[in-house]
C-alpha atoms as a PDB file:
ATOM      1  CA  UNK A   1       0.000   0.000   0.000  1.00  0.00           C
ATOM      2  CA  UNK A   2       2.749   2.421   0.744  1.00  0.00           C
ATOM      3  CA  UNK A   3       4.668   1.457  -2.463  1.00  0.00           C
ATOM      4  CA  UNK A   4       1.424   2.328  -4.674  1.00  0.00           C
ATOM      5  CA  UNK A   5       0.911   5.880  -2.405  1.00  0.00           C
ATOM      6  CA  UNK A   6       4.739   6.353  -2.766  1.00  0.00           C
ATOM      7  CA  UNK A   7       3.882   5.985  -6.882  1.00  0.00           C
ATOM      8  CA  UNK A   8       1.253   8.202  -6.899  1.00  0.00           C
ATOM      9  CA  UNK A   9       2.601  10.739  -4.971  1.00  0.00           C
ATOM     10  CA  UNK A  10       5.937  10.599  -7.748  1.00  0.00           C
ATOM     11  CA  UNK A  11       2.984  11.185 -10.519  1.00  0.00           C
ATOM     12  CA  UNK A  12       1.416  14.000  -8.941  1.00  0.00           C
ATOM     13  CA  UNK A  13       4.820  15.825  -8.447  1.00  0.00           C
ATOM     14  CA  UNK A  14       5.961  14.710 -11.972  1.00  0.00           C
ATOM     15  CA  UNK A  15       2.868  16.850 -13.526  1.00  0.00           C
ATOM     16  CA  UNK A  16       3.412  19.783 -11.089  1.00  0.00           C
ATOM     17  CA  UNK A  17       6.733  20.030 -12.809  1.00  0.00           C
ATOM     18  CA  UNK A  18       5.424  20.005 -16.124  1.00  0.00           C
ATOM     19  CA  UNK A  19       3.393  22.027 -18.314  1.00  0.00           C
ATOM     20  CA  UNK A  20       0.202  21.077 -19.859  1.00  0.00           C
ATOM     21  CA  UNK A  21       1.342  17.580 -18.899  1.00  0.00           C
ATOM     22  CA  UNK A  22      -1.894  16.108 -21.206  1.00  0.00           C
ATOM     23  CA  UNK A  23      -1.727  18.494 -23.987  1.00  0.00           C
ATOM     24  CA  UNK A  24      -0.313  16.166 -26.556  1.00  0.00           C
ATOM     25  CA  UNK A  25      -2.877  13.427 -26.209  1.00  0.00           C
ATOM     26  CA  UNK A  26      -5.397  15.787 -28.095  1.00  0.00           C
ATOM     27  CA  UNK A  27      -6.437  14.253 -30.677  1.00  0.00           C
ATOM     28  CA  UNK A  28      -5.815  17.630 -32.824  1.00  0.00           C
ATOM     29  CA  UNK A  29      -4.842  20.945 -31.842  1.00  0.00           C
ATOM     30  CA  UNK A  30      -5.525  24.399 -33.965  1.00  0.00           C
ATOM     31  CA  UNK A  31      -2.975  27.408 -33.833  1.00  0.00           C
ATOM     32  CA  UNK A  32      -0.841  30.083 -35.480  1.00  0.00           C
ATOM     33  CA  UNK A  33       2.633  31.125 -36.835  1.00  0.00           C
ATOM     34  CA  UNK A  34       4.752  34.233 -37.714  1.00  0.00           C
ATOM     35  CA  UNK A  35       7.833  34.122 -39.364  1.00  0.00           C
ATOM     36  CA  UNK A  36      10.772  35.596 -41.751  1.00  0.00           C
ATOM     37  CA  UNK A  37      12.145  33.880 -44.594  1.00  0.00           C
ATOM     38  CA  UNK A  38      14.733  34.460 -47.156  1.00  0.00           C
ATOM     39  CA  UNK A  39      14.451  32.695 -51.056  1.00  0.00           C
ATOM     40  CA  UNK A  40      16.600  32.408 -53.419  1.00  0.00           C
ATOM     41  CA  UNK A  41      16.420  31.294 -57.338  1.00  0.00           C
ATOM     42  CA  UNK A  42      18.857  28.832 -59.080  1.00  0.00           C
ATOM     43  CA  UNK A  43      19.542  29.737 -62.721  1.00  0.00           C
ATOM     44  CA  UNK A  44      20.900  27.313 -65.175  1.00  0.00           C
ATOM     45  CA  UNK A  45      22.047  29.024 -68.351  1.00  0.00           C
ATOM     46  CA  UNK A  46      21.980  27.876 -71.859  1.00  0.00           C
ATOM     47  CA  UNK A  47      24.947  29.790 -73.561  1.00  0.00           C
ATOM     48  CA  UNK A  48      22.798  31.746 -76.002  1.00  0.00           C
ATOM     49  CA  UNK A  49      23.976  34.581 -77.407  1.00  0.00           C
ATOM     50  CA  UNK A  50      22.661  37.571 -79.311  1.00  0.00           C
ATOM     51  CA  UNK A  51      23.316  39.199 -82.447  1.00  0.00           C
ATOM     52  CA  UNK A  52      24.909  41.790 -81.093  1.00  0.00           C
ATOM     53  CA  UNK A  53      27.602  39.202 -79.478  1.00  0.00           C
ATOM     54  CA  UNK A  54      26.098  39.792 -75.760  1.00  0.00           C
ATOM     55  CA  UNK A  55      25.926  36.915 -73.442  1.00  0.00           C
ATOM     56  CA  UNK A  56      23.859  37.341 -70.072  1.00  0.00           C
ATOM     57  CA  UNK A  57      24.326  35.939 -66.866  1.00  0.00           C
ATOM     58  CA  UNK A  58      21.434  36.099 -63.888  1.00  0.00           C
ATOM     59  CA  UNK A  59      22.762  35.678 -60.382  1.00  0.00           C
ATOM     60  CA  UNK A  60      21.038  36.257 -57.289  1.00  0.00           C
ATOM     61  CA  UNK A  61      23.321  38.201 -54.922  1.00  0.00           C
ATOM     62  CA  UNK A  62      21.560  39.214 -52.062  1.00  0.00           C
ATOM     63  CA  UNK A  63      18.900  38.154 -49.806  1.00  0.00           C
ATOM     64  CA  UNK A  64      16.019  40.131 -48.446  1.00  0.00           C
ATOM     65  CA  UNK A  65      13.800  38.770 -45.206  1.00  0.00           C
ATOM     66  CA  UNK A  66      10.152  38.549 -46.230  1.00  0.00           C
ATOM     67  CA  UNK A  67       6.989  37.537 -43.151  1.00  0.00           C
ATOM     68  CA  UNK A  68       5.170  35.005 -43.182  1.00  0.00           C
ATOM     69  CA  UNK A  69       1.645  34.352 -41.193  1.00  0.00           C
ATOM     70  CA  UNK A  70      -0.289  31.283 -41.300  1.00  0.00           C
ATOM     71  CA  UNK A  71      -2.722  28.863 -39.354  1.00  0.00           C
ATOM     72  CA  UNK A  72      -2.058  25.433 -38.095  1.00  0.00           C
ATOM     73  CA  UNK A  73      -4.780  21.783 -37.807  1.00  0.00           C
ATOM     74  CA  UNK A  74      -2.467  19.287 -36.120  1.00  0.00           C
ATOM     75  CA  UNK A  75      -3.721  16.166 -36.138  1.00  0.00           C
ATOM     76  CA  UNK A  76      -2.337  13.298 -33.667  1.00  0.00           C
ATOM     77  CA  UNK A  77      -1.867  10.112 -35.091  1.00  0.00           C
ATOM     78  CA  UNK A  78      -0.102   8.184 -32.473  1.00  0.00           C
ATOM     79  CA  UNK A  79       2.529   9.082 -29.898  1.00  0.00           C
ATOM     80  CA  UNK A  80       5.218  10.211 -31.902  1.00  0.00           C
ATOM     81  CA  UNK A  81       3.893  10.812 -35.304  1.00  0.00           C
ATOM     82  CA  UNK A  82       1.439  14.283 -36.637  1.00  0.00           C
ATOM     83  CA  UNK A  83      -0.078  15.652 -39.540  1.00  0.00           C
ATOM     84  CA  UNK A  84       0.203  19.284 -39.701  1.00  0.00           C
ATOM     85  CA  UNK A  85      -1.987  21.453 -42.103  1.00  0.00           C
ATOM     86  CA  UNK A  86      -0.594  25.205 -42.361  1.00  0.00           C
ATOM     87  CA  UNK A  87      -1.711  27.164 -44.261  1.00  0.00           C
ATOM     88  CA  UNK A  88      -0.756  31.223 -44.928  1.00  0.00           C
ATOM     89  CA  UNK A  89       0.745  33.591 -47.054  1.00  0.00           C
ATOM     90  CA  UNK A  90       4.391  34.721 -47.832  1.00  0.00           C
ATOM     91  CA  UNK A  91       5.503  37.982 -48.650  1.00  0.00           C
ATOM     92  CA  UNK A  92       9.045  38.884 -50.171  1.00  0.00           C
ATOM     93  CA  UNK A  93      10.696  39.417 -53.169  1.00  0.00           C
ATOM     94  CA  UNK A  94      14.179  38.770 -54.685  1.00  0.00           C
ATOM     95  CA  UNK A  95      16.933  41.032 -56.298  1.00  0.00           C
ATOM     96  CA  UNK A  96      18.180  39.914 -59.487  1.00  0.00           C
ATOM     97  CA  UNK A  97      21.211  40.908 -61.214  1.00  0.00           C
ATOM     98  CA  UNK A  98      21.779  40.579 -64.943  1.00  0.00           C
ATOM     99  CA  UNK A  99      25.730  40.697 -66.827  1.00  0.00           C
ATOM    100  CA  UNK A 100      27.065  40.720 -69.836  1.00  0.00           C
ATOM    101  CA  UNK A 101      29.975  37.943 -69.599  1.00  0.00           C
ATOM    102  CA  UNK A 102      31.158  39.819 -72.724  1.00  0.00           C
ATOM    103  CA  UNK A 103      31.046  43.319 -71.266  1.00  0.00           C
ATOM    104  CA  UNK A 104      31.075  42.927 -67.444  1.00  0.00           C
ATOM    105  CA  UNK A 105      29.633  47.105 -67.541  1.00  0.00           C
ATOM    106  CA  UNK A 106      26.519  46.409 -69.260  1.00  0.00           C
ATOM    107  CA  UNK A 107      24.565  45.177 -66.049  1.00  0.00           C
ATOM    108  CA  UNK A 108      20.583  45.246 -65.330  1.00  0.00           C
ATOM    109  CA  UNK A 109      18.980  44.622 -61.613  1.00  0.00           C
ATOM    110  CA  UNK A 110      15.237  43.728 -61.288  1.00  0.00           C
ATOM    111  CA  UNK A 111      12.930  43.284 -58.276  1.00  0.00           C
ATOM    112  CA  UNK A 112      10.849  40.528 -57.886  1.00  0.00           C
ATOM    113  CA  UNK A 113       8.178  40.731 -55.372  1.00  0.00           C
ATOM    114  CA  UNK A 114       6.021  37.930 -54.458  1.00  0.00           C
ATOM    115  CA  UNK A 115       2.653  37.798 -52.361  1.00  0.00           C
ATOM    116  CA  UNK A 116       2.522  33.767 -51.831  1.00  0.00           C
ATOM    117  CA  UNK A 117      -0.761  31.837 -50.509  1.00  0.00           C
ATOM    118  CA  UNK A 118       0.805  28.622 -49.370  1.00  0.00           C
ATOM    119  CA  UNK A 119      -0.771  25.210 -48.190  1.00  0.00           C
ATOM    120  CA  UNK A 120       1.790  23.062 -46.430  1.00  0.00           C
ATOM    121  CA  UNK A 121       0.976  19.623 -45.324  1.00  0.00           C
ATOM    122  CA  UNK A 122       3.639  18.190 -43.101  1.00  0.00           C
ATOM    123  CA  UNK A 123       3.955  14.824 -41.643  1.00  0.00           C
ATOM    124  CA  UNK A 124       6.069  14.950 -37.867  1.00  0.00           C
ATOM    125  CA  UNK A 125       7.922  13.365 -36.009  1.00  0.00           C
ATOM    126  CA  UNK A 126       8.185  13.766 -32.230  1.00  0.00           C
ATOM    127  CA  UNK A 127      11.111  12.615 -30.004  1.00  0.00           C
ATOM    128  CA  UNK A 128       9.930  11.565 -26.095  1.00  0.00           C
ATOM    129  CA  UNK A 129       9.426  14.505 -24.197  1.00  0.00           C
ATOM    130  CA  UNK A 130      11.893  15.960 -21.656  1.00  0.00           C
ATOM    131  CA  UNK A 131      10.583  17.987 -19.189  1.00  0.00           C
ATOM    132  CA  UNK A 132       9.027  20.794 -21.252  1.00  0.00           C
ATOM    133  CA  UNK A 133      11.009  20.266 -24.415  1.00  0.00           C
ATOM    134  CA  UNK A 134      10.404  17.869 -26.925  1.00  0.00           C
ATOM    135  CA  UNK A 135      12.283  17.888 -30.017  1.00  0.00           C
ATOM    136  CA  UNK A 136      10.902  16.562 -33.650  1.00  0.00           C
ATOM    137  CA  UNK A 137      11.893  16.726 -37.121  1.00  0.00           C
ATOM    138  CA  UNK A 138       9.390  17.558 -40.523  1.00  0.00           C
ATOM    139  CA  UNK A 139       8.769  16.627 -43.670  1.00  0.00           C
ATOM    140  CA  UNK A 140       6.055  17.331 -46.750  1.00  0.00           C
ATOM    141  CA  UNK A 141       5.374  19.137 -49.381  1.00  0.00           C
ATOM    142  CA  UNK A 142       4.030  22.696 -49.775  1.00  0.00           C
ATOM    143  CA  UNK A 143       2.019  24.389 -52.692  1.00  0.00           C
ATOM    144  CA  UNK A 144       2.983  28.283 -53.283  1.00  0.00           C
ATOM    145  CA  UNK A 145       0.488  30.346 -55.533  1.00  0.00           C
ATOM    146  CA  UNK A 146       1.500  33.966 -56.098  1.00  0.00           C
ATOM    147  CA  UNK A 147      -1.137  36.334 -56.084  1.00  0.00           C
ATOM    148  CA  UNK A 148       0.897  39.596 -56.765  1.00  0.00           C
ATOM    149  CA  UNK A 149       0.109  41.536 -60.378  1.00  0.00           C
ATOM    150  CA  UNK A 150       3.191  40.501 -62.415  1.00  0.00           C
ATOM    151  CA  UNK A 151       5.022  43.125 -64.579  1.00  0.00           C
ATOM    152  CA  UNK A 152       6.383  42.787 -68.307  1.00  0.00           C
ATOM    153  CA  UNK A 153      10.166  43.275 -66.685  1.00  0.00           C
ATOM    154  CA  UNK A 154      13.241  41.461 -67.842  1.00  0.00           C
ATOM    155  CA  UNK A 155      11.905  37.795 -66.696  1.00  0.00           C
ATOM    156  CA  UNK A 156       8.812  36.590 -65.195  1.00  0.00           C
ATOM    157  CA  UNK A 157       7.915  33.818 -62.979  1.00  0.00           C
ATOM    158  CA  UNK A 158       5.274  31.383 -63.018  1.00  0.00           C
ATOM    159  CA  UNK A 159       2.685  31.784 -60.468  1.00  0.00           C
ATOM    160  CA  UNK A 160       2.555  28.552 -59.234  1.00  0.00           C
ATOM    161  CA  UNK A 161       4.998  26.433 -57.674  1.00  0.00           C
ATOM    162  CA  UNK A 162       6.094  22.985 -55.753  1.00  0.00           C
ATOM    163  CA  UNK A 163       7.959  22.701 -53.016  1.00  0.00           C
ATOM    164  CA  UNK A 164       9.493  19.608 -51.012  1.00  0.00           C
ATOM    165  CA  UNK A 165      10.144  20.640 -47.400  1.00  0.00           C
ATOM    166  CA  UNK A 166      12.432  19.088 -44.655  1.00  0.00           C
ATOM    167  CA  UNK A 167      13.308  20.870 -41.158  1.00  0.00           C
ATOM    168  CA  UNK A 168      13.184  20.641 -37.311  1.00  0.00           C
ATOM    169  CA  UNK A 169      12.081  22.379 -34.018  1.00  0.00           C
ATOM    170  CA  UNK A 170      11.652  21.956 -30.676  1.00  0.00           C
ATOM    171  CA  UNK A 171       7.952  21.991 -28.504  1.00  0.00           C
ATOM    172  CA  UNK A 172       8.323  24.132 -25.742  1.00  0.00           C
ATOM    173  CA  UNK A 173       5.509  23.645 -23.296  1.00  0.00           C
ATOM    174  CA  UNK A 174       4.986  27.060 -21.457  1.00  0.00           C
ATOM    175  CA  UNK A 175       2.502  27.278 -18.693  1.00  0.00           C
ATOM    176  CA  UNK A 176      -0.672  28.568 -21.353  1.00  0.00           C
ATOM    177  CA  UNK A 177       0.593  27.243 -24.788  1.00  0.00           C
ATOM    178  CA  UNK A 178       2.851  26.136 -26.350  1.00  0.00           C
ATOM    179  CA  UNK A 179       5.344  27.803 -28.274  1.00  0.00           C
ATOM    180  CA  UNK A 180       7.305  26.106 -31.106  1.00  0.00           C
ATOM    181  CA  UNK A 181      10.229  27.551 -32.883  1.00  0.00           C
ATOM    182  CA  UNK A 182      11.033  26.017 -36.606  1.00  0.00           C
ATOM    183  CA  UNK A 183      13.568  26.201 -38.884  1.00  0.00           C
ATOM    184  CA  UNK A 184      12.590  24.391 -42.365  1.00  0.00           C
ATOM    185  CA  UNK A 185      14.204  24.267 -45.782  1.00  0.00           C
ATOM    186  CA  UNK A 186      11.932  24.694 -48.781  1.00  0.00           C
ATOM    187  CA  UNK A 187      13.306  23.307 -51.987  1.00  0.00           C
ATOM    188  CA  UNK A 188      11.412  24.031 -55.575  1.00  0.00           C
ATOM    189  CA  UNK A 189      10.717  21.106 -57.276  1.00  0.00           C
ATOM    190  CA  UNK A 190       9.210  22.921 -60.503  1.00  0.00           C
ATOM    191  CA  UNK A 191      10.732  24.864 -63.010  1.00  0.00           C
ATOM    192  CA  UNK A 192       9.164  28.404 -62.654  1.00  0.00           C
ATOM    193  CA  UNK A 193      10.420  30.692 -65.592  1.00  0.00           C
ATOM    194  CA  UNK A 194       8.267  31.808 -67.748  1.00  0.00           C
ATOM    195  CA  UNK A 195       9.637  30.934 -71.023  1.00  0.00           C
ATOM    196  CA  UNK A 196       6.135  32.270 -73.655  1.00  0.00           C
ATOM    197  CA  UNK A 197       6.521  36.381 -73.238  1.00  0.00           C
ATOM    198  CA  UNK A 198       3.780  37.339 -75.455  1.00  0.00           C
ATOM    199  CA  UNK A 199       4.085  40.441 -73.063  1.00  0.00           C
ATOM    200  CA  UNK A 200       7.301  41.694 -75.154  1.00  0.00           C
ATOM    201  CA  UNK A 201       6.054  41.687 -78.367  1.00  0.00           C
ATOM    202  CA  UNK A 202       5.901  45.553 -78.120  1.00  0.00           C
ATOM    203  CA  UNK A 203       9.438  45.435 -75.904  1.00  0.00           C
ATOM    204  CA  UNK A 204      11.471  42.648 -77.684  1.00  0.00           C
ATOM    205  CA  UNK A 205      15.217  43.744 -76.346  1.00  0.00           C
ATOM    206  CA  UNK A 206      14.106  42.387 -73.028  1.00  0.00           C
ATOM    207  CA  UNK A 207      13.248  39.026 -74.491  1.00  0.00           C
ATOM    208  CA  UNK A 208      17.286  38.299 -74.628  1.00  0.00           C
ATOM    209  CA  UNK A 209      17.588  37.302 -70.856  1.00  0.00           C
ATOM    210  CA  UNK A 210      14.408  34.931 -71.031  1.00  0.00           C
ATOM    211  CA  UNK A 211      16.349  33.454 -73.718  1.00  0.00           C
ATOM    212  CA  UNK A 212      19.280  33.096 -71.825  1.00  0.00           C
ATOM    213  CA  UNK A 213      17.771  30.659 -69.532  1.00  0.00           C
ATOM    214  CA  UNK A 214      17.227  27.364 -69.620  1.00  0.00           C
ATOM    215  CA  UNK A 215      14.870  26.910 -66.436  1.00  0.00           C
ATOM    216  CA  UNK A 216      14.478  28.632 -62.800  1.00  0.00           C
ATOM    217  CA  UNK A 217      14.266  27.090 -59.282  1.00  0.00           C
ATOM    218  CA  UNK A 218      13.594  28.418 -56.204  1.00  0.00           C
ATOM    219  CA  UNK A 219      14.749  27.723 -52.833  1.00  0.00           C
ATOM    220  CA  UNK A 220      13.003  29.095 -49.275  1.00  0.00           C
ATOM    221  CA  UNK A 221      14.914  29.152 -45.740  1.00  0.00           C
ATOM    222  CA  UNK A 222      12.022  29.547 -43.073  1.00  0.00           C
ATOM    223  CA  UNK A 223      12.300  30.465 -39.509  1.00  0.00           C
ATOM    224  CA  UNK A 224       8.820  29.945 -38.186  1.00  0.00           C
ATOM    225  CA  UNK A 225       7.617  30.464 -34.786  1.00  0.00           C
ATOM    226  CA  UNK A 226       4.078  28.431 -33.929  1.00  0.00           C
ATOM    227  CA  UNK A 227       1.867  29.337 -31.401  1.00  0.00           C
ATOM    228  CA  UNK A 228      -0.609  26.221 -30.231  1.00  0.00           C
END
């Protein structure tokens, strides 16, 4: 009798020390995130070169933070494994520099903002809890559809794209919520220049650095912070 008080006594102290001891046997859980992110775009060239013997060359050589807000429906499948539904909407855009191999002074820049409504599904992985941490890795895919008005510039994106996503955080169980910091790695699985540019017809001296690429892809670097 003393060993099974002695037990129970161990139990209730356990919980005292921890918070929201029962929150992960929900069998789903509804929250929010903010966050910054940084993307970038990966160019592969195809040599061509104009009639006037000019030979561009895109690079991306910077990186400017955009936010990002979304919701969260995490659903519990067993103890160590959850689906997570996110969906939100990025803002950023991307500074892109243009060169002329053959003349390194004949240089362009163009801006390219983005306004992205994204629907992540993520499947996770939990690690057993410690105290009020408990670690756990991601992965998924995540559909990005930009909504911003696109401009006849240099080159042009598509508006839709495919990402495969892989990254890792940490559950911190505070005494209210918990709050869950995230650090995931987006990587585009779709080409997304836009190659027909019926928008130059009137322009056609831009149309040389669409035709100086062979395809686009685009890479995110997310640093989320969750709220559930």
């Amino acid at each position: 009798m003393l060993s099974g008080s002695q037990s129970m006594a161990a139990r209730d102290f356990n919980d005292k020390l921890l918070n929201r001891p029962y929150a992960d046997n929900r069998r789903w859980h509804l929250g929010f995130s903010v966050g910054a992110f940084v993307q970038d775009l990966s160019f592969v060239h195809n040599g061509f070169v104009t009639e006037d013997g000019e030979s561009w060359y895109m690079d991306q050589p910077s990186y400017s933070p955009g936010f990002c807000v979304n919701g969260l429906f995490d659903l519990r499948l067993n103890n160590y494994f959850n689906v997570r539904v996110s969906p939100g909407m990025y803002f950023g855009n991307r500074d892109i520099k243009f060169v002329d191999v053959n003349n390194p002074e004949s240089k362009e820049r163009q801006n390219l903002k983005s306004a992205y409504v994204v629907a992540p599904i993520d499947l996770k992985y939990s690690a057993v809890r410690l105290r009020n941490i408990r670690p756990y890795v991601t992965t998924g895919f995540m559909a990005a559809f930009d909504v911003s008005k696109k401009r006849s510039d240099f080159i042009k994106l598509k508006s839709t794209d495919l990402y495969w996503t892989i990254g890792f955080g940490c559950d911190l169980y505070l005494p209210y919520f918990k709050l869950i910091p995230e650090l995931k790695f987006c990587l585009g699985l779709t080409d997304v220049l836009q190659t027909k540019r019926p928008d130059l017809v009137d322009d056609p001296g831009k149309l040389k650095y669409t035709q100086s690429l062979k395809k686009a892809t685009s890479k995110m670097f997310v640093l989320t912070f969750y709220f559930e």
